[in-house]
C-alpha atoms as a PDB file:
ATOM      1  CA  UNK A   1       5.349   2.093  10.104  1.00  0.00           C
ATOM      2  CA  UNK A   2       3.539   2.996  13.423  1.00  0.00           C
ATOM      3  CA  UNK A   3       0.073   3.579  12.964  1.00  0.00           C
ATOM      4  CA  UNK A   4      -2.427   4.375  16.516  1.00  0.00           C
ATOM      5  CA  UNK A   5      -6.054   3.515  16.011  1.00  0.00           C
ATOM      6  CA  UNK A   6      -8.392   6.014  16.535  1.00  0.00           C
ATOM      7  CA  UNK A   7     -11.472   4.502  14.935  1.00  0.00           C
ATOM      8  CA  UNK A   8     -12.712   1.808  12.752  1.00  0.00           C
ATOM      9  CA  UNK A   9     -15.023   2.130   9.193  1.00  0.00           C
ATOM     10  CA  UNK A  10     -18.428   0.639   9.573  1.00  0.00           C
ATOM     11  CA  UNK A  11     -17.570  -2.071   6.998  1.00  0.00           C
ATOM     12  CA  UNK A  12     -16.326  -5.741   8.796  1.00  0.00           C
ATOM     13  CA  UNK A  13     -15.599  -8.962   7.093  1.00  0.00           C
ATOM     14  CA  UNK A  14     -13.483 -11.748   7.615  1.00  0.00           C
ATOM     15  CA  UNK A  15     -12.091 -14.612   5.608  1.00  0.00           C
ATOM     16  CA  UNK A  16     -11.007 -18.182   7.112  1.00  0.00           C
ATOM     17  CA  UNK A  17      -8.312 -20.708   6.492  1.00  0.00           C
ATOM     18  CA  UNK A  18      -9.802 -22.752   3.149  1.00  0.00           C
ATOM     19  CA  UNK A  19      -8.970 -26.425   5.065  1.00  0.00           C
ATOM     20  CA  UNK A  20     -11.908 -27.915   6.701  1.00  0.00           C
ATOM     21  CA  UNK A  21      -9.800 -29.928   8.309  1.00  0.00           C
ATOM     22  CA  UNK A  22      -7.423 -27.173   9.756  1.00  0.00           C
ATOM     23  CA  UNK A  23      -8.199 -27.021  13.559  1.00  0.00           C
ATOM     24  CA  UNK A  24      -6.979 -23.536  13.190  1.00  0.00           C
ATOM     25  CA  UNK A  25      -9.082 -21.978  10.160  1.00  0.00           C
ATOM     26  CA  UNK A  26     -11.106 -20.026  12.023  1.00  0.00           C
ATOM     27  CA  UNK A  27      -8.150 -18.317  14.324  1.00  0.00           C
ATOM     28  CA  UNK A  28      -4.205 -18.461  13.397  1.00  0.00           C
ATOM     29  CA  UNK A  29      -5.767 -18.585   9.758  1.00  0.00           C
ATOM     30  CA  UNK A  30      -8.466 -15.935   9.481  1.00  0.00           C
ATOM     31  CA  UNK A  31      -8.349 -12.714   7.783  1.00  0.00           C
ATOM     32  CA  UNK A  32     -10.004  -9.979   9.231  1.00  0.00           C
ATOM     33  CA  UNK A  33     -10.516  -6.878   7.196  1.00  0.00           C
ATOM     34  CA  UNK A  34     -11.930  -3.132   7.840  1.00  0.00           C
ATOM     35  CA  UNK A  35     -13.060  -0.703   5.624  1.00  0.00           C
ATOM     36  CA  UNK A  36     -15.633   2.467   4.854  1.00  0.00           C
ATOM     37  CA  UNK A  37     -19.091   1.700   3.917  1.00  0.00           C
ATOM     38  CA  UNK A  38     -22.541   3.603   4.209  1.00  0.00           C
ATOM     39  CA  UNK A  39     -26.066   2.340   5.421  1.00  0.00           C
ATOM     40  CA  UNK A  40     -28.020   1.269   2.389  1.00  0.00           C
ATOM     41  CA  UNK A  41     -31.127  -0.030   4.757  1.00  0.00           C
ATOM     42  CA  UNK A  42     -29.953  -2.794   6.485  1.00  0.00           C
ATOM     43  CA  UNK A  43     -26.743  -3.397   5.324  1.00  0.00           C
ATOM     44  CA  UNK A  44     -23.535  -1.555   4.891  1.00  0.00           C
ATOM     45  CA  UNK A  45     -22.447  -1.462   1.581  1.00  0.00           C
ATOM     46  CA  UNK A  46     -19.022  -0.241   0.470  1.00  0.00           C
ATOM     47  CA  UNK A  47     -19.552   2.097  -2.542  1.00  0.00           C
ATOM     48  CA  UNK A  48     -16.110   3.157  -2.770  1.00  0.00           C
ATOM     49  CA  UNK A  49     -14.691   6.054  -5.052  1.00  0.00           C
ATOM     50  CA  UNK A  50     -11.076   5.104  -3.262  1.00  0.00           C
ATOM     51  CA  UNK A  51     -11.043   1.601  -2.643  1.00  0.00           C
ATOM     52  CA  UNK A  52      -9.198   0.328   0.061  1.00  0.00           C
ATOM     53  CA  UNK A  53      -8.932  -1.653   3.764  1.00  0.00           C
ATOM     54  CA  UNK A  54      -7.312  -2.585   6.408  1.00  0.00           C
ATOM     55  CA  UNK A  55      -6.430  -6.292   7.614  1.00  0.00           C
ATOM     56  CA  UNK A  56      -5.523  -7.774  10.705  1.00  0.00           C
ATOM     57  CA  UNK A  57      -4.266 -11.622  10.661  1.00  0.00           C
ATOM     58  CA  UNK A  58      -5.680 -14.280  12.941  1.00  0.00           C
ATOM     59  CA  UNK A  59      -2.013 -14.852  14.250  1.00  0.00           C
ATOM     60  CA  UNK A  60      -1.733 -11.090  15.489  1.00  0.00           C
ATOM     61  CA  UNK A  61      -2.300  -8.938  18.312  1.00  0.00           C
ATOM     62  CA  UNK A  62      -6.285  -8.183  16.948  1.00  0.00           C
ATOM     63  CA  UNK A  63      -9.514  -9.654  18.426  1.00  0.00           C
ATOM     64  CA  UNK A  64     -11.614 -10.194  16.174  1.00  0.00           C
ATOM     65  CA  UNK A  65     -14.443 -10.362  19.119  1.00  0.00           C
ATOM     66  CA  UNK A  66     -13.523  -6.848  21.181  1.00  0.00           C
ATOM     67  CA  UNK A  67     -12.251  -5.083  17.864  1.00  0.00           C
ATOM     68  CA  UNK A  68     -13.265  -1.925  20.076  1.00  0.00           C
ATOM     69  CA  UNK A  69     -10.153  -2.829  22.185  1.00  0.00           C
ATOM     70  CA  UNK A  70      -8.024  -2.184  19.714  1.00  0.00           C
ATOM     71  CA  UNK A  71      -9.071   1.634  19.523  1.00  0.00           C
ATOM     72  CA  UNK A  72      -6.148   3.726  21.440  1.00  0.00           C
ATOM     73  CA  UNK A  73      -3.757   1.469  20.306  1.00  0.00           C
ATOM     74  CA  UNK A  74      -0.499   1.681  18.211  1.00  0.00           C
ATOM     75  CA  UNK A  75       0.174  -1.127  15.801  1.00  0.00           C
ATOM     76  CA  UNK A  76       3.531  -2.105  13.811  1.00  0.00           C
ATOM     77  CA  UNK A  77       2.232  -1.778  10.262  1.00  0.00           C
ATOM     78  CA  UNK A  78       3.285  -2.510   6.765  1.00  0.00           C
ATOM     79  CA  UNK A  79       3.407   0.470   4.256  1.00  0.00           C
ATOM     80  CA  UNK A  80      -0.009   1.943   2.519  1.00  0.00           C
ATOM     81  CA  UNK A  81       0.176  -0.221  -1.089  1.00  0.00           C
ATOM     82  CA  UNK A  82      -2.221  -0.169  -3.764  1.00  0.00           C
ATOM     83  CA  UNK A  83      -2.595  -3.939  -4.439  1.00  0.00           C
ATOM     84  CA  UNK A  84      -5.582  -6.406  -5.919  1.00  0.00           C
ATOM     85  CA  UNK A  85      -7.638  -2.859  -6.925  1.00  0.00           C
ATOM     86  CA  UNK A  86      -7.080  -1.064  -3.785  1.00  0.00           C
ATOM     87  CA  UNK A  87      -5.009   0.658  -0.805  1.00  0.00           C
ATOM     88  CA  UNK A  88      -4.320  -1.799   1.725  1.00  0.00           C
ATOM     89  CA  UNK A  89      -2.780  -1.610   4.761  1.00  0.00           C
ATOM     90  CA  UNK A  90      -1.952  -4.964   6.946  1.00  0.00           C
ATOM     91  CA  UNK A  91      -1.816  -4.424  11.050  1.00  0.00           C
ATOM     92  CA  UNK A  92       0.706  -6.753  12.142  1.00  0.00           C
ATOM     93  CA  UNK A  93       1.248  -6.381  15.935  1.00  0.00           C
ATOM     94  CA  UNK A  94       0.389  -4.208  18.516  1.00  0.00           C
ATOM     95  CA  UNK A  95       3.746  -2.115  19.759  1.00  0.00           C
ATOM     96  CA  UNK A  96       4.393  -0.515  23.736  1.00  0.00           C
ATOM     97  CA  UNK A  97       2.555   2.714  24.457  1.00  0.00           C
ATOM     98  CA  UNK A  98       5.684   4.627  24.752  1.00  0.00           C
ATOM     99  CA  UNK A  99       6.717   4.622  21.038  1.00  0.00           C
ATOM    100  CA  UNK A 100       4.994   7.066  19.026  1.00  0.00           C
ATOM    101  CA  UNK A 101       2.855   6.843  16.097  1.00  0.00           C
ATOM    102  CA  UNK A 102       3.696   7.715  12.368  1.00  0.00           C
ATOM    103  CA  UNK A 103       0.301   8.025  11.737  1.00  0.00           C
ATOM    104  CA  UNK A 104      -2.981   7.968  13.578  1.00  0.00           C
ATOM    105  CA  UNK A 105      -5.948   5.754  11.741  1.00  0.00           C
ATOM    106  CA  UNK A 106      -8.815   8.318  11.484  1.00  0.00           C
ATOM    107  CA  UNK A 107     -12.393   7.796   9.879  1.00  0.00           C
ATOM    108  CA  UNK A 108     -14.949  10.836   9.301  1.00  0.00           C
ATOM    109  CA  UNK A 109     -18.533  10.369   8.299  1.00  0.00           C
ATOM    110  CA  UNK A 110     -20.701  12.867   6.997  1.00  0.00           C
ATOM    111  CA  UNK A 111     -23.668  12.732   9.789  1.00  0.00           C
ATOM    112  CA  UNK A 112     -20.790  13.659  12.228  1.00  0.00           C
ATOM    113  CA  UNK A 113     -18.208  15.643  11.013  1.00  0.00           C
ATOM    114  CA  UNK A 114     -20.148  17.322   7.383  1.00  0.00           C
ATOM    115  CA  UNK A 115     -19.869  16.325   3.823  1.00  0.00           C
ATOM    116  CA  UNK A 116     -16.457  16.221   1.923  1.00  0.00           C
ATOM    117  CA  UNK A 117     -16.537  18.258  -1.318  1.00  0.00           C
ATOM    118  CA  UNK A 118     -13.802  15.412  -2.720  1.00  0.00           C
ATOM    119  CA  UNK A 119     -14.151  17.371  -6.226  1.00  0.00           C
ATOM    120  CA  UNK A 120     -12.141  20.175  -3.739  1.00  0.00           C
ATOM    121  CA  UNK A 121      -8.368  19.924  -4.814  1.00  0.00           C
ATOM    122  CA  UNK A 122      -8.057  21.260  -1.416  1.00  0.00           C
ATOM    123  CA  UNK A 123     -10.244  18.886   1.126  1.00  0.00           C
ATOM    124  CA  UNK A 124      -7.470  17.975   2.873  1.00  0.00           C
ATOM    125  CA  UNK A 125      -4.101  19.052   3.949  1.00  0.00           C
ATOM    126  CA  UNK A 126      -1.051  17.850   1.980  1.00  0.00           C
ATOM    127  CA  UNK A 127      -0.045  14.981   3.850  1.00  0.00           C
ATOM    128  CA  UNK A 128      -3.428  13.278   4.612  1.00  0.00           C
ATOM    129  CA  UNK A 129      -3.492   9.309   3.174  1.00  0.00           C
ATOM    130  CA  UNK A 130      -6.972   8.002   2.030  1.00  0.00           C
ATOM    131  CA  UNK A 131      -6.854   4.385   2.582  1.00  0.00           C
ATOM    132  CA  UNK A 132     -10.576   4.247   1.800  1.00  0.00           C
ATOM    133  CA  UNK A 133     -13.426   6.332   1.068  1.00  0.00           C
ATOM    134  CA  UNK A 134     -17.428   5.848   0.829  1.00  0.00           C
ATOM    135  CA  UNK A 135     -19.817   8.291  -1.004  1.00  0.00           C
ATOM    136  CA  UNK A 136     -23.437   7.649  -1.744  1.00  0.00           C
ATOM    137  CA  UNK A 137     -26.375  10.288  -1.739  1.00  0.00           C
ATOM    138  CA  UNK A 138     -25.749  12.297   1.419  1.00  0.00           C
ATOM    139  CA  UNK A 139     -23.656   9.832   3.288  1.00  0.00           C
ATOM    140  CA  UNK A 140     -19.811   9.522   3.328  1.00  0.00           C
ATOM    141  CA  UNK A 141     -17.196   8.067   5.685  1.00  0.00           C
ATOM    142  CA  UNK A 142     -13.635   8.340   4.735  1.00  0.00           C
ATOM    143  CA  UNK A 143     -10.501   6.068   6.539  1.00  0.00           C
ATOM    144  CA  UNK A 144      -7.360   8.336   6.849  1.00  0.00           C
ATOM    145  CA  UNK A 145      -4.082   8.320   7.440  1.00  0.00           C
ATOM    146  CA  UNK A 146      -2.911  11.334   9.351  1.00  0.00           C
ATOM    147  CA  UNK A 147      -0.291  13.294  11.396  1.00  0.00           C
ATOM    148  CA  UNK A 148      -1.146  15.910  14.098  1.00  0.00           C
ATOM    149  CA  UNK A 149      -1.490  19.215  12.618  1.00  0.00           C
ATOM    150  CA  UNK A 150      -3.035  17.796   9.262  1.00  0.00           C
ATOM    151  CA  UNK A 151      -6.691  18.586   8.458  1.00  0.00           C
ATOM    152  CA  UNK A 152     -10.066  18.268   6.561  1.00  0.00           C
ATOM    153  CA  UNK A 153     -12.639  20.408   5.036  1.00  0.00           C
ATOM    154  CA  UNK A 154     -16.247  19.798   5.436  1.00  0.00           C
ATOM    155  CA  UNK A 155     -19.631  21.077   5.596  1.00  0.00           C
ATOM    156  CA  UNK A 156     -19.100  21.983   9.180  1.00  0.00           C
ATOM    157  CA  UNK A 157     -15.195  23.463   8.497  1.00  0.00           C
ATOM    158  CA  UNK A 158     -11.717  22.463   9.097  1.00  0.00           C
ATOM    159  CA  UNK A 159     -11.087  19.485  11.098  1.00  0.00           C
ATOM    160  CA  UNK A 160      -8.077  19.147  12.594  1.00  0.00           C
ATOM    161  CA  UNK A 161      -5.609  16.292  14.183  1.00  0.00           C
ATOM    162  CA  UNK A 162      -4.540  17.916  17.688  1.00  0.00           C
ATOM    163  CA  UNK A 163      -2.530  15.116  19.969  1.00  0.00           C
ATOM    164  CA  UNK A 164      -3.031  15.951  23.784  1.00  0.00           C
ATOM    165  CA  UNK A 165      -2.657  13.739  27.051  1.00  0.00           C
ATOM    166  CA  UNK A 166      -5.915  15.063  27.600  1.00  0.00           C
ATOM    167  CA  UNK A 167      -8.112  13.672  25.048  1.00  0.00           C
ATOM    168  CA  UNK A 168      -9.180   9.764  25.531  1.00  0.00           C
ATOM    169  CA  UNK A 169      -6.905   8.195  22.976  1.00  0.00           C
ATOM    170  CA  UNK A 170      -4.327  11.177  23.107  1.00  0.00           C
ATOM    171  CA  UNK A 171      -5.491  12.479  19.956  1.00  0.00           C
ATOM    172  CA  UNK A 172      -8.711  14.037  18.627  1.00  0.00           C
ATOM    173  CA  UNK A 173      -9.946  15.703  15.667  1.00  0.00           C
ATOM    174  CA  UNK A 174     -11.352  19.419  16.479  1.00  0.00           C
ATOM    175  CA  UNK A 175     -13.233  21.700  14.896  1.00  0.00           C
ATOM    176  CA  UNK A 176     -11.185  24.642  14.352  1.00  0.00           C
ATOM    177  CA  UNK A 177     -11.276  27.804  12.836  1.00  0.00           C
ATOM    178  CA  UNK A 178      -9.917  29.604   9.231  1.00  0.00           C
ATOM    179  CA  UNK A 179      -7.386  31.540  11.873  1.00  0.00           C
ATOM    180  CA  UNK A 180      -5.871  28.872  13.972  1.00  0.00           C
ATOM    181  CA  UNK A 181      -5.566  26.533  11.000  1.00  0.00           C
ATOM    182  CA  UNK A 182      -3.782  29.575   9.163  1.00  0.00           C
ATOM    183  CA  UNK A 183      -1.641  29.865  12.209  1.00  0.00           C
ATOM    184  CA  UNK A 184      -1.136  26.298  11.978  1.00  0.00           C
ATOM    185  CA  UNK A 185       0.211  26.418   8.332  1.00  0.00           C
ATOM    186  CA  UNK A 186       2.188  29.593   8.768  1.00  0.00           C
ATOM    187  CA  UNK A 187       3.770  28.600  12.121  1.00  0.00           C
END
């Protein structure tokens, strides 16, 4: 699976090679995972009602000190599993521009794009993947898997996945109307 970046959750953490003695624990051995999370004063705390991340291996194409790089880019990805209590998704290598993505990697948070009603049946389009998703008080951010086309509900509306050699990373989410999403789902 083919999956382009488009954001990261606000949630890092990393795990290293358990050796001391391993001159490469803290590189060719490291985990480095993503995930939602919401401000809780200082700190970021998960407070997941879907649990779930995303990990990239020390050995990969990922660094762990420009993760912004990574943004824009398509990665060669293993299938969305629900293992050890959550979905998880494991970025193995970046692939050449020209092949295109299965999915793009999307997160939405609430003081951005609106609130999710998640109780909604109906907050997202059909084909939308939650990897991960963060809701405490007034503040959400949700990790998604999604194709162009496929959509959210908010606050603020319908959000929708529109690809475009115009937009930065060739694909944005826009606010759109009731009556171009309809057209959308008819057409």
């Amino acid at each position: 699976m083919r999956i382009k970046i488009l954001n990261f959750g606000s949630n890092w953490w990393s795990r290293f090679g358990s050796d001391a003695n391993d001159p490469h624990r803290f590189s060719r051995r490291a985990a480095y995972f993503n995930s939602t999370g919401v401000q809780c004063g200082r700190k970021v705390r998960r407070h997941w009602i879907v649990s779930g991340l995303i990990r990239f291996n020390g050995i990969g194409d990922f660094n762990p000190h420009f993760p912004l790089r990574s943004i824009g880019q398509t990665f060669s990805c293993s299938d969305l599993t629900f293992a050890y209590g959550g979905n998880r998704v494991l970025f193995k290598q970046m692939v050449r521009a020209t092949e295109a993505p299965d999915f793009y990697l999307v997160v939405i948070s609430s003081p951005r794009f609106g609130r999710i009603d998640f109780a909604l049946g109906d907050w997202k389009s059909e084909s939308v993947r939650p990897i991960a998703v963060s809701d405490l008080r007034e503040k959400q951010e949700a990790m998604l898997l999604m194709n162009p086309q496929d959509w959210v509900s908010t606050t603020l509306g319908y959000w929708q996945l529109q690809v475009s050699p115009g937009f930065r990373y060739g694909a944005a989410l826009q606010l759109v109307t009731d009556d171009v999403l309809s057209e959308g789902i008819a057409g």
